[in-house]
Protein backbone atom coordinates (compact mmCIF):
# COMPACT_ATOMS: atom_id res chain seq x y z
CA UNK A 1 82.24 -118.13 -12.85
CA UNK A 2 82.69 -121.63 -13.09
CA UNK A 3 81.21 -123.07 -16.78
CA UNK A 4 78.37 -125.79 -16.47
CA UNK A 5 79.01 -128.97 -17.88
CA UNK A 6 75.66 -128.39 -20.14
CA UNK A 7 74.09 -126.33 -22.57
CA UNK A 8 70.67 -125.10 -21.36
CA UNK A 9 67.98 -124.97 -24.53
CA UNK A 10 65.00 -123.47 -24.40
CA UNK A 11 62.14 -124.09 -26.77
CA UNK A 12 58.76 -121.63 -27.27
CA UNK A 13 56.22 -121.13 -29.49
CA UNK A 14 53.10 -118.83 -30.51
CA UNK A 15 53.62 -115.70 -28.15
CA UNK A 16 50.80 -114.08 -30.58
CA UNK A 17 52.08 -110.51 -29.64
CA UNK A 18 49.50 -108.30 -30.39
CA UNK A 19 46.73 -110.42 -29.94
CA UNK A 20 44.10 -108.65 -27.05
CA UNK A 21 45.24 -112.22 -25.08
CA UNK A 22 48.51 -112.52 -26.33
CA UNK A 23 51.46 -112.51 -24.30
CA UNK A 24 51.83 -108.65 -23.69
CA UNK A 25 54.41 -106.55 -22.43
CA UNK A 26 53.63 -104.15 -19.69
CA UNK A 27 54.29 -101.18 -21.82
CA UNK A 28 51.57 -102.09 -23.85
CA UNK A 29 48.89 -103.46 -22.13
CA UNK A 30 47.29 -100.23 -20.94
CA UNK A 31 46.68 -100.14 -24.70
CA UNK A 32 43.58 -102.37 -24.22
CA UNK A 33 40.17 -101.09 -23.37
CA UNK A 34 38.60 -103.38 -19.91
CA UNK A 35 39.64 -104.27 -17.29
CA UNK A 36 39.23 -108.36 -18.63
CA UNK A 37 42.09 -108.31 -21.31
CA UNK A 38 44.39 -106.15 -18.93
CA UNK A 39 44.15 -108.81 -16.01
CA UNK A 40 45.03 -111.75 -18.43
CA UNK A 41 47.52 -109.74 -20.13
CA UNK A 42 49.08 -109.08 -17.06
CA UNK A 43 48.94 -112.33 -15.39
CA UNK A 44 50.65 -113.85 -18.65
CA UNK A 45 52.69 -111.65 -18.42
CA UNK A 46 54.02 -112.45 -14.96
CA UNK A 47 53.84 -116.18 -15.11
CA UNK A 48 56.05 -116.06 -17.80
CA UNK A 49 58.79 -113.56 -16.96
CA UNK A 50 58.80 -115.59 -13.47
CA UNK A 51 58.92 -119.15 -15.41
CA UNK A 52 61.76 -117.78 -17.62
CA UNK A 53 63.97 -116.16 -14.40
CA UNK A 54 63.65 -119.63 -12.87
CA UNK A 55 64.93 -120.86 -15.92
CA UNK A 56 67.97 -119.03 -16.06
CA UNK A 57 70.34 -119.48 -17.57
CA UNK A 58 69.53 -119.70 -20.97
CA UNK A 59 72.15 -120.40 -23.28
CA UNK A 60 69.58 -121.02 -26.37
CA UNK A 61 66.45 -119.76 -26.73
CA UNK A 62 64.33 -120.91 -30.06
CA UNK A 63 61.08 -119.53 -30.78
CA UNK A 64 58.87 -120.66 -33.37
CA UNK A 65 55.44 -120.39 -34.50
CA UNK A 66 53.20 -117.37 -34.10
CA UNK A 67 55.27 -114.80 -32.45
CA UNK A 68 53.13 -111.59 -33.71
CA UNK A 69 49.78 -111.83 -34.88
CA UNK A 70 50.05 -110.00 -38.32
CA UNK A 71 47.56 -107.35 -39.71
CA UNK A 72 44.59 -109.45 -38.83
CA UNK A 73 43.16 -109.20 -42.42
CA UNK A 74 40.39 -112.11 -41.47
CA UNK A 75 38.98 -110.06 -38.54
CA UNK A 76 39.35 -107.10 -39.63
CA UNK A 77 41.96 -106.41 -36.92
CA UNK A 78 39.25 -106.50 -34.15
CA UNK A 79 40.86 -108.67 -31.97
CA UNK A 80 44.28 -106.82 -32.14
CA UNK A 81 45.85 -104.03 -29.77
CA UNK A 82 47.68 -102.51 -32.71
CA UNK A 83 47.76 -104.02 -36.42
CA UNK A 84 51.58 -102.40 -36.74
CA UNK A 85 53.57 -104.81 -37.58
CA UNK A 86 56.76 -103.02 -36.10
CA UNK A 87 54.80 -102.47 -33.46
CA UNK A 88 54.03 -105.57 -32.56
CA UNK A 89 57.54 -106.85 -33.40
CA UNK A 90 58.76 -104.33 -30.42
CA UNK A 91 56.34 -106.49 -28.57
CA UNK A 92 57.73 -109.46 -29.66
CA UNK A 93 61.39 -108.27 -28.88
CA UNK A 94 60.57 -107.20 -25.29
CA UNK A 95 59.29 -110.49 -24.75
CA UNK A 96 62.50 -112.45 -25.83
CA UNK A 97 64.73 -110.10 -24.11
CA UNK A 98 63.36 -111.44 -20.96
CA UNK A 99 65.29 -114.35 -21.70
CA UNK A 100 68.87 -112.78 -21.30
């Protein structure tokens, strides 16, 4: 394979895994109860495993920001699928793997 004269660097932030309109794994989106949070969980979903296989590839990928949504102590966790914080770090990981 012939190496690229470049470095490609990608930067993201605030997945907010976890969130009922967070970016979601498939896995976990049947977690949700309606059909509303499934479709926009699922069409996130899509748009950004396609964006990031268009963008590969990636030689650095830096997230930052909000990447799981915590216990939701404010809410109550209400506006959560799961309030697991390994949980939703699985989430979190599924999503970045998308990247290699």
């Amino acid at each position: 394979m012939k190496k690229r004269p470049f470095k490609r660097f990608l930067i993201g932030a605030d997945l907010h895994c976890s969130h009922r309109v967070g970016l979601t794994p498939p896995r976990f989106q049947s977690q949700i109860k309606g059909k509303k949070y499934y479709k926009i969980q699922n069409e996130c979903y899509d748009w950004y495993a396609k964006e990031l296989e268009t963008l590969k590839p990636i030689d650095i990928y830096c997230l930052n920001g909000d990447l799981i949504d915590g216990d939701g102590g404010r809410s109550g966790g209400t506006e959560l699928i799961t309030t697991d914080i390994r949980e939703q770090r699985e989430m979190a990981g599924a999503c970045i793997s998308l990247s290699s």
